[in-house]
PDB file of N, CA and C in Angstrom:
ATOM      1  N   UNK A   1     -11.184 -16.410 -20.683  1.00  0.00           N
ATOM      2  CA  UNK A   1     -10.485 -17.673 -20.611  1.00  0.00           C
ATOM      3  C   UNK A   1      -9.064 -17.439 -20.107  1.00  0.00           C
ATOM      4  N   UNK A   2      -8.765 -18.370 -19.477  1.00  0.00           N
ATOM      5  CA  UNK A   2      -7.332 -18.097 -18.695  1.00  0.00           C
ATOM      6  C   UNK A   2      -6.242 -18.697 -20.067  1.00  0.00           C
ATOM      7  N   UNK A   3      -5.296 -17.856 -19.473  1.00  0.00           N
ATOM      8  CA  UNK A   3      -3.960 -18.485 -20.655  1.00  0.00           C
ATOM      9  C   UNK A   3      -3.420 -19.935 -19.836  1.00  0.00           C
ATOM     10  N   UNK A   4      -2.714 -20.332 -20.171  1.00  0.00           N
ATOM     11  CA  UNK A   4      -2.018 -21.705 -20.196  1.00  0.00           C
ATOM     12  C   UNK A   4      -1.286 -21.679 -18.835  1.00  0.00           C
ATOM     13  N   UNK A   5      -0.447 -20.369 -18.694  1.00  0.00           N
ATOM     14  CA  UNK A   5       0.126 -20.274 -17.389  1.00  0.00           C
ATOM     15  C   UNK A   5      -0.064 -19.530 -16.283  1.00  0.00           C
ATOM     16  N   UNK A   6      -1.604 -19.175 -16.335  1.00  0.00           N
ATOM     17  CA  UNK A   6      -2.535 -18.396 -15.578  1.00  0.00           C
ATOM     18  C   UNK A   6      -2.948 -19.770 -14.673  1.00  0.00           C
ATOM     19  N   UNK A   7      -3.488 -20.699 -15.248  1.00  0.00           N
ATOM     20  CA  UNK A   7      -3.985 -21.853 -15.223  1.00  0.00           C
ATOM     21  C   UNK A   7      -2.958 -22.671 -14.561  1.00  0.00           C
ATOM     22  N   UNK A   8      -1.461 -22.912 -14.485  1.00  0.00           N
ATOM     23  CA  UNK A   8      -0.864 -23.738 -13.581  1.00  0.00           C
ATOM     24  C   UNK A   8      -0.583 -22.915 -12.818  1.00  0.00           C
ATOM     25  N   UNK A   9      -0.494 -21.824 -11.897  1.00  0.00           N
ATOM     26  CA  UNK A   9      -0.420 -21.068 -10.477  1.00  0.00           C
ATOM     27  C   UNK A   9      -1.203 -21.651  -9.407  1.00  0.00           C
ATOM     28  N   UNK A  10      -0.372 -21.755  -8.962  1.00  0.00           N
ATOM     29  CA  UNK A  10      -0.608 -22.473  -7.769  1.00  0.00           C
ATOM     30  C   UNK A  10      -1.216 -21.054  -6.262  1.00  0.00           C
ATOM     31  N   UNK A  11      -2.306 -21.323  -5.937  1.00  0.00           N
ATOM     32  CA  UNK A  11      -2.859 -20.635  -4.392  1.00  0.00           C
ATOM     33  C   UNK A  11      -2.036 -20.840  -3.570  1.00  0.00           C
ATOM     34  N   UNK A  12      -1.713 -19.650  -2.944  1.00  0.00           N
ATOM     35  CA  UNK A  12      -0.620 -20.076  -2.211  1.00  0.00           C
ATOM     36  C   UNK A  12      -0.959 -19.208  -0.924  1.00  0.00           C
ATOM     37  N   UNK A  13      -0.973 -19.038   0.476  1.00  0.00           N
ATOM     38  CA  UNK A  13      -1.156 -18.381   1.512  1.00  0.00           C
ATOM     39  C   UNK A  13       0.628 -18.030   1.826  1.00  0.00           C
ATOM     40  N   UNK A  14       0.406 -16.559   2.075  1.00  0.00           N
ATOM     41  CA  UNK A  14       1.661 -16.069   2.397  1.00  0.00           C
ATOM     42  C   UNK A  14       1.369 -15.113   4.038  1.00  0.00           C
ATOM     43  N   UNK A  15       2.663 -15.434   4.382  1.00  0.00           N
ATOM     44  CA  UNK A  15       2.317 -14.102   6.126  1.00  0.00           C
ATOM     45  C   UNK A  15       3.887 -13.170   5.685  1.00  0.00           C
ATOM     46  N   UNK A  16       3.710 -12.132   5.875  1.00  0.00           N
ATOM     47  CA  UNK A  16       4.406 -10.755   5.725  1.00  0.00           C
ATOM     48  C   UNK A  16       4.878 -10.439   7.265  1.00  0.00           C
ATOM     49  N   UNK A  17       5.755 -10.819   7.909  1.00  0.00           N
ATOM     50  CA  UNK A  17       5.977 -10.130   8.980  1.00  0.00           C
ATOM     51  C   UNK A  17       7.148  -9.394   9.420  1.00  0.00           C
ATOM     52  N   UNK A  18       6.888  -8.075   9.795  1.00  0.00           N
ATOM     53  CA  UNK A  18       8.536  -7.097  10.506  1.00  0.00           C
ATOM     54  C   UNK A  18       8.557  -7.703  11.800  1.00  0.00           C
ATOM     55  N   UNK A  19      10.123  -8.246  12.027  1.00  0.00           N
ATOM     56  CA  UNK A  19      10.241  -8.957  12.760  1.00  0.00           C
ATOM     57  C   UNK A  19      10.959  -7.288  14.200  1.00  0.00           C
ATOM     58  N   UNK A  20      10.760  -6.291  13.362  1.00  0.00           N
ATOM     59  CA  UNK A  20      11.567  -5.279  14.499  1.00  0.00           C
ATOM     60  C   UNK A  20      12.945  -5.314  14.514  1.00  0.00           C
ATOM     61  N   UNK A  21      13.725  -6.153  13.787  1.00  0.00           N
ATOM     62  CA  UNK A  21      15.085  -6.312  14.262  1.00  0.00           C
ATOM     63  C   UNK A  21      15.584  -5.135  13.283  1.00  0.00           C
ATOM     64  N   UNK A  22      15.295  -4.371  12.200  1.00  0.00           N
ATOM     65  CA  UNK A  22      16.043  -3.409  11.299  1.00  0.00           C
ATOM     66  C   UNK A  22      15.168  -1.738  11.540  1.00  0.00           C
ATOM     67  N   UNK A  23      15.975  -0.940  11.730  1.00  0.00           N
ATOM     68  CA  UNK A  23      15.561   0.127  12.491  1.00  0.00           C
ATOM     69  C   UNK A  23      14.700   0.764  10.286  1.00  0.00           C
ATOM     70  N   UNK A  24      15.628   0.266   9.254  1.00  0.00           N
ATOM     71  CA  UNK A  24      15.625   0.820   8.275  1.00  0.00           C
ATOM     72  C   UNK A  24      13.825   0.307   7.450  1.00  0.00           C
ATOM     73  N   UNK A  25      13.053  -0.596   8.222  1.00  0.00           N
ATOM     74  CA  UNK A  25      11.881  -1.161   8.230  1.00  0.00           C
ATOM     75  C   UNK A  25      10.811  -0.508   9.091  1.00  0.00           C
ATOM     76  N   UNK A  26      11.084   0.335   9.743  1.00  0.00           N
ATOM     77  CA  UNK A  26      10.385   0.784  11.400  1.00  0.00           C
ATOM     78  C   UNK A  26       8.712   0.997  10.527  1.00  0.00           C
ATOM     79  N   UNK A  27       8.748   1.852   9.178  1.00  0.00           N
ATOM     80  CA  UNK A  27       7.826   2.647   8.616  1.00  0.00           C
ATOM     81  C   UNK A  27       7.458   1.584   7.145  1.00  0.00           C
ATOM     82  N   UNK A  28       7.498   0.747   7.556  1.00  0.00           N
ATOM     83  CA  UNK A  28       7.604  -0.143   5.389  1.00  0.00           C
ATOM     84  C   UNK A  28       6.222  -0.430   5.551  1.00  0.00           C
ATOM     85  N   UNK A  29       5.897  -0.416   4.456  1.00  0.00           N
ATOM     86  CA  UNK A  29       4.679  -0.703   3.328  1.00  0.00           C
ATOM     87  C   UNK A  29       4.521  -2.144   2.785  1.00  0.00           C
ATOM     88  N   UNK A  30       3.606  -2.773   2.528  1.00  0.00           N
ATOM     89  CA  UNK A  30       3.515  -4.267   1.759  1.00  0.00           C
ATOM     90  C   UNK A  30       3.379  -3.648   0.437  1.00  0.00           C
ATOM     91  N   UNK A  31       3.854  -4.153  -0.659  1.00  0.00           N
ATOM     92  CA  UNK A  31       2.929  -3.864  -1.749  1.00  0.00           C
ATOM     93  C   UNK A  31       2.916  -4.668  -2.870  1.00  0.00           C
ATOM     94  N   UNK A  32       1.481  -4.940  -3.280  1.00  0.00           N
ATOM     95  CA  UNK A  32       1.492  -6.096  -4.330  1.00  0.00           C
ATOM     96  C   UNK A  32       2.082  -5.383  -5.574  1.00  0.00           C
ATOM     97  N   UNK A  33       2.405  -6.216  -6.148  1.00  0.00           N
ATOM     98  CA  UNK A  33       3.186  -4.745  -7.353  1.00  0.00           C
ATOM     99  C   UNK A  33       3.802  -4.018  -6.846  1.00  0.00           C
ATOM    100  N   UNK A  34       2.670  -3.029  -7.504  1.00  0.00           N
ATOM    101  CA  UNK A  34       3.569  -1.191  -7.413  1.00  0.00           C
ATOM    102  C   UNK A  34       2.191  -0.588  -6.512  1.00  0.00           C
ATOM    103  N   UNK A  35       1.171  -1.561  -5.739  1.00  0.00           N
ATOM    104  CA  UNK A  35      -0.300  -0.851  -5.512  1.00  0.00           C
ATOM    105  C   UNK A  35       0.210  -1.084  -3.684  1.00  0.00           C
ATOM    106  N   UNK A  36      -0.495  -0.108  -2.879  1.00  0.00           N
ATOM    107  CA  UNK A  36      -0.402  -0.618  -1.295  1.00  0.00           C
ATOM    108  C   UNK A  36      -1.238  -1.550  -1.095  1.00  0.00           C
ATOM    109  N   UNK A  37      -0.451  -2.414  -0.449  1.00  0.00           N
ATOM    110  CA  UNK A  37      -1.207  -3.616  -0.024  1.00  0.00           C
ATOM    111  C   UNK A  37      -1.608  -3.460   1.782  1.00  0.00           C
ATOM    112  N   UNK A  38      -0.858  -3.091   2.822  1.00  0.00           N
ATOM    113  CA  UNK A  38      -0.530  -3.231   4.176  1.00  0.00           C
ATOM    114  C   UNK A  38      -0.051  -2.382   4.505  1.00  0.00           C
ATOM    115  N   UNK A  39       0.018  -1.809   5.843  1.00  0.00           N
ATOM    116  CA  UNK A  39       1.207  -1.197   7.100  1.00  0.00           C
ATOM    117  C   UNK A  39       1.709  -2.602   7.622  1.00  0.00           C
ATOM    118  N   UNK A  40       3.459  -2.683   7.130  1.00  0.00           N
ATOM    119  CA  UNK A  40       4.269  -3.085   7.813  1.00  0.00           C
ATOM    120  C   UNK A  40       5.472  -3.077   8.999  1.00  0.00           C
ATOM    121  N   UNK A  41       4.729  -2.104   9.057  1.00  0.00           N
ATOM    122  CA  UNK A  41       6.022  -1.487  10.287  1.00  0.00           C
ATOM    123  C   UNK A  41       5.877  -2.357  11.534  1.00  0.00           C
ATOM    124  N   UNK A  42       7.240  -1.553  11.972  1.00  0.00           N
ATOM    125  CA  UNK A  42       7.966  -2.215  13.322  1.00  0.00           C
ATOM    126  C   UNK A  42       6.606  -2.829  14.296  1.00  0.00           C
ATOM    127  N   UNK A  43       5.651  -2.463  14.219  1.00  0.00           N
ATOM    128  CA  UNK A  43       4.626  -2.406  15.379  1.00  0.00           C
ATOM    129  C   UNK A  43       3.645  -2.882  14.643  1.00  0.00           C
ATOM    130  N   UNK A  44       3.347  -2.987  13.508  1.00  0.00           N
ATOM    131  CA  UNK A  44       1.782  -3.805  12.764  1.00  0.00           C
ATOM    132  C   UNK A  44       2.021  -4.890  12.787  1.00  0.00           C
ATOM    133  N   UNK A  45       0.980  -5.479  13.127  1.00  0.00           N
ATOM    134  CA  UNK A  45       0.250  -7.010  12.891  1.00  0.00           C
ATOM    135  C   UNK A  45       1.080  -7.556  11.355  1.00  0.00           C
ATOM    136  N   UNK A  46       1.784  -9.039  11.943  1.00  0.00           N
ATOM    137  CA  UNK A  46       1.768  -9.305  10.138  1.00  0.00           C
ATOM    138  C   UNK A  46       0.537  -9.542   9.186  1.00  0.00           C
ATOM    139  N   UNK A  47       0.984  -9.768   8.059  1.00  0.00           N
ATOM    140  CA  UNK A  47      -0.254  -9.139   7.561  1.00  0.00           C
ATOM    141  C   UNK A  47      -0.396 -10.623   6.621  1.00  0.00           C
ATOM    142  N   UNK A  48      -1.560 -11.669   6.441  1.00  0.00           N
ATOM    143  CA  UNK A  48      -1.810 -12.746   5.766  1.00  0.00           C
ATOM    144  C   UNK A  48      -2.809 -12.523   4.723  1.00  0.00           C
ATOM    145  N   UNK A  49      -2.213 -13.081   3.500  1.00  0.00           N
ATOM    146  CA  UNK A  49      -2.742 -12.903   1.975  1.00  0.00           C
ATOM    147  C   UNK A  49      -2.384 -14.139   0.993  1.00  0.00           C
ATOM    148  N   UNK A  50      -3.251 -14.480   0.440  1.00  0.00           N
ATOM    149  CA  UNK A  50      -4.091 -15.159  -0.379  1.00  0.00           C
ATOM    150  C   UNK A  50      -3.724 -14.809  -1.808  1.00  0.00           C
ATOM    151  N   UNK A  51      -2.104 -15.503  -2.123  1.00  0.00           N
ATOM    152  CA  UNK A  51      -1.734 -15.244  -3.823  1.00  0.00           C
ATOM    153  C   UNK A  51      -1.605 -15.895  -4.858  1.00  0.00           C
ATOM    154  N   UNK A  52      -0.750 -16.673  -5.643  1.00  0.00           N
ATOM    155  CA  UNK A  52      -0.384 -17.306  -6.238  1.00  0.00           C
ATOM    156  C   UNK A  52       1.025 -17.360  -6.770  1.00  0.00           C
ATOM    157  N   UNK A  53       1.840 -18.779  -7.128  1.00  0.00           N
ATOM    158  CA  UNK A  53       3.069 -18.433  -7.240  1.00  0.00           C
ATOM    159  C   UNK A  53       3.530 -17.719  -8.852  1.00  0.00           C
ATOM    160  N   UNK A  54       4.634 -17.327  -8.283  1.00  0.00           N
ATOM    161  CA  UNK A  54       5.335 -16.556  -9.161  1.00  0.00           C
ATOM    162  C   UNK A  54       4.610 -14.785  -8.940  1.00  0.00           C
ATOM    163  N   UNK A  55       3.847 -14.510  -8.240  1.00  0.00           N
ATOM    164  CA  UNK A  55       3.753 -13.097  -7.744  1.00  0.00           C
ATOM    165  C   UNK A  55       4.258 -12.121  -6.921  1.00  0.00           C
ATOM    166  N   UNK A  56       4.959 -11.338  -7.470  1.00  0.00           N
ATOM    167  CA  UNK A  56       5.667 -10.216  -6.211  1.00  0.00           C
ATOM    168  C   UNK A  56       5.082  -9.385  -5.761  1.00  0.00           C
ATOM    169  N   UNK A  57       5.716  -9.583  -4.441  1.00  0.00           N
ATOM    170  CA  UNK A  57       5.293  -9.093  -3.381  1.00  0.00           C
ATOM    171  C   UNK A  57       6.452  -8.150  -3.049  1.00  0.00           C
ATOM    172  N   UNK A  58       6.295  -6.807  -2.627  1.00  0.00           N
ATOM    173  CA  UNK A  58       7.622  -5.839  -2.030  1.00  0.00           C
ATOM    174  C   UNK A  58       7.293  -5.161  -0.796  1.00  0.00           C
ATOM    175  N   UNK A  59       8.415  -4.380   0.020  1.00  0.00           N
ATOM    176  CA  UNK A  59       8.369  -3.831   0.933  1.00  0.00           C
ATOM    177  C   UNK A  59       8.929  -2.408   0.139  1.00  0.00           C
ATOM    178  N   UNK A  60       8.290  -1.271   0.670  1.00  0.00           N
ATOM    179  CA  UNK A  60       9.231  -0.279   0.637  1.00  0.00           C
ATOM    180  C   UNK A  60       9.224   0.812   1.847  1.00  0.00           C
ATOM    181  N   UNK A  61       9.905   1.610   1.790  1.00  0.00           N
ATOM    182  CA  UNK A  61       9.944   2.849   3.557  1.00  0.00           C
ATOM    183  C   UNK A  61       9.178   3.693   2.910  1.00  0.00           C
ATOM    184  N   UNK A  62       9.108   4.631   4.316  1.00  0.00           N
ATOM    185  CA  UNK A  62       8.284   5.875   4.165  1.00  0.00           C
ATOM    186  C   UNK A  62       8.927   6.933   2.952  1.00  0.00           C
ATOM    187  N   UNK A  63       9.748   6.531   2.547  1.00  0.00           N
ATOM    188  CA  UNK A  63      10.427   7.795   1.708  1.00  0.00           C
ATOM    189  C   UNK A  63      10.171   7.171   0.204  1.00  0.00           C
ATOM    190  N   UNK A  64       9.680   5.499  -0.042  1.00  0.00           N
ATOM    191  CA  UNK A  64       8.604   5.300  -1.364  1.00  0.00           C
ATOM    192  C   UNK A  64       9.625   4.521  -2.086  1.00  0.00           C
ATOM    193  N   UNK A  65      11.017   3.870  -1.440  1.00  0.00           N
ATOM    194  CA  UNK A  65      12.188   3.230  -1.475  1.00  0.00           C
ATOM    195  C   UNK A  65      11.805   2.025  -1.681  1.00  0.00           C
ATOM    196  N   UNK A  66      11.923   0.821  -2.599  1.00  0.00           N
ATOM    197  CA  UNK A  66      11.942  -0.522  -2.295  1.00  0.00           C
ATOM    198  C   UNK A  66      12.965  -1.235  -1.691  1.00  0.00           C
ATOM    199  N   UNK A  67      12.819  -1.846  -0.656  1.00  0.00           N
ATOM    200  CA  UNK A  67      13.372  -2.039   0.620  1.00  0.00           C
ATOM    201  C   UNK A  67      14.144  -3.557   0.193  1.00  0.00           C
ATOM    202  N   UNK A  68      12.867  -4.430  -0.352  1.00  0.00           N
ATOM    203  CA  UNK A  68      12.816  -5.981  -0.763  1.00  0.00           C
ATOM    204  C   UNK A  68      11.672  -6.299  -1.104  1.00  0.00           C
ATOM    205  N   UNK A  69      12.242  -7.304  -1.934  1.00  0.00           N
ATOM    206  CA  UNK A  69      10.740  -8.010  -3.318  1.00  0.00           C
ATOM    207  C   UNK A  69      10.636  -9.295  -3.366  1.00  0.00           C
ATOM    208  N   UNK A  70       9.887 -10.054  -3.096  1.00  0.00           N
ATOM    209  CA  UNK A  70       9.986 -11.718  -3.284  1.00  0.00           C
ATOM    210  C   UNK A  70       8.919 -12.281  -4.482  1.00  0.00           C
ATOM    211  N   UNK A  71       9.216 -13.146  -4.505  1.00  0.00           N
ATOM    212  CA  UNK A  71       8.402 -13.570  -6.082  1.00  0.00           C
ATOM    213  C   UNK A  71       7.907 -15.173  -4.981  1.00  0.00           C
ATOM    214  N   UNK A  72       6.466 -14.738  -5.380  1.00  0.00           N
ATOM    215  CA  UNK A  72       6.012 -16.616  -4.550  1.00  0.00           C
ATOM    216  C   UNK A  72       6.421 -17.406  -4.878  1.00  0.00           C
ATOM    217  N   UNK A  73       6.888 -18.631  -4.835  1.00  0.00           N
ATOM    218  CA  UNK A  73       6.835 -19.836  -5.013  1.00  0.00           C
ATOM    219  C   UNK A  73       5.719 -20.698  -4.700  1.00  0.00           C
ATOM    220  N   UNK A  74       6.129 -22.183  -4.999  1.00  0.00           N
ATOM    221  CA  UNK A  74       5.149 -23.060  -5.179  1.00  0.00           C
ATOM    222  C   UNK A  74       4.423 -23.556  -3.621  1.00  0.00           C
ATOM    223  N   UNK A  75       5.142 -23.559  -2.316  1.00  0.00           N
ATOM    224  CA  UNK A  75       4.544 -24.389  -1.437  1.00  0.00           C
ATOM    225  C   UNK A  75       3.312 -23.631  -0.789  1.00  0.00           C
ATOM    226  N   UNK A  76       2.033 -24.160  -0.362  1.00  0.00           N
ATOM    227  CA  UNK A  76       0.999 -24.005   0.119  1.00  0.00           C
ATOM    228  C   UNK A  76       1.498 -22.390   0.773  1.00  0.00           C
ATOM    229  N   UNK A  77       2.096 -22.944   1.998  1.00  0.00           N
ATOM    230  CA  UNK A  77       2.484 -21.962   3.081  1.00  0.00           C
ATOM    231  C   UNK A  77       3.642 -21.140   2.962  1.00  0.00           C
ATOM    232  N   UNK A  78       3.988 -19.901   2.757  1.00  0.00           N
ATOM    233  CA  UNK A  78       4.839 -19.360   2.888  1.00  0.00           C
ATOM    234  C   UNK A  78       5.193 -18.305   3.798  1.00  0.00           C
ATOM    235  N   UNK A  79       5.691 -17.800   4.488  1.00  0.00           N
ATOM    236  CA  UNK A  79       6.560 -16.945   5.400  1.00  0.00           C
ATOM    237  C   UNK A  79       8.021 -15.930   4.764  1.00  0.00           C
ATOM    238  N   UNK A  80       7.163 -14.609   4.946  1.00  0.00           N
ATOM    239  CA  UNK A  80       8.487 -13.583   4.632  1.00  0.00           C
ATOM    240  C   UNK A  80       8.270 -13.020   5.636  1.00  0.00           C
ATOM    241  N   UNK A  81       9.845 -12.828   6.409  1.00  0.00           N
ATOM    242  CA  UNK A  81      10.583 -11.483   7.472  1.00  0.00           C
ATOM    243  C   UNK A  81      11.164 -10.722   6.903  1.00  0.00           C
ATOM    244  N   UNK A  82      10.871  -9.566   7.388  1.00  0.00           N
ATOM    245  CA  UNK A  82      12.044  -8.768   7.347  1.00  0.00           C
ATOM    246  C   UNK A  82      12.466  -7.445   8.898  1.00  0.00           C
TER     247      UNK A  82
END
């Protein structure tokens, strides 16, 4: 059985994309949590996933660094650059 605030999260579609503009991104990682989610680097495909709000989402580099972390929000569609 779901808890109370399992149950109001909202589905939310998110796109992950390196936009190339930060040399310090060239090699970053998606990751739900602390688990790999994606290759985000300078040159991968953004990457579209299927979450719910209030879930973070992070980037970190090849050296295992967290780069940046966003927490979903509520609207259908969301969009992160970096």
């Amino acid at each position: 059985m779901q808890s109370k605030t399992e149950h109001k999260r909202k589905s939310v579609t998110a796109t992950f994309i390196n936009t190339g503009t930060s040399t310090g991104f060239n090699r970053a990682e998606l990751l739900f949590g602390d688990v790999f989610w994606a290759k985000l680097g300078r040159d991968d495909d953004p990457v579209r996933v299927t979450t719910f709000s209030g879930q973070l989402w992070s980037v970190k580099d090849e050296h295992g660094t967290i780069l940046k972390t966003w927490q979903i929000g509520e609207n259908e569609q969301q969009m992160f650059r970096i």
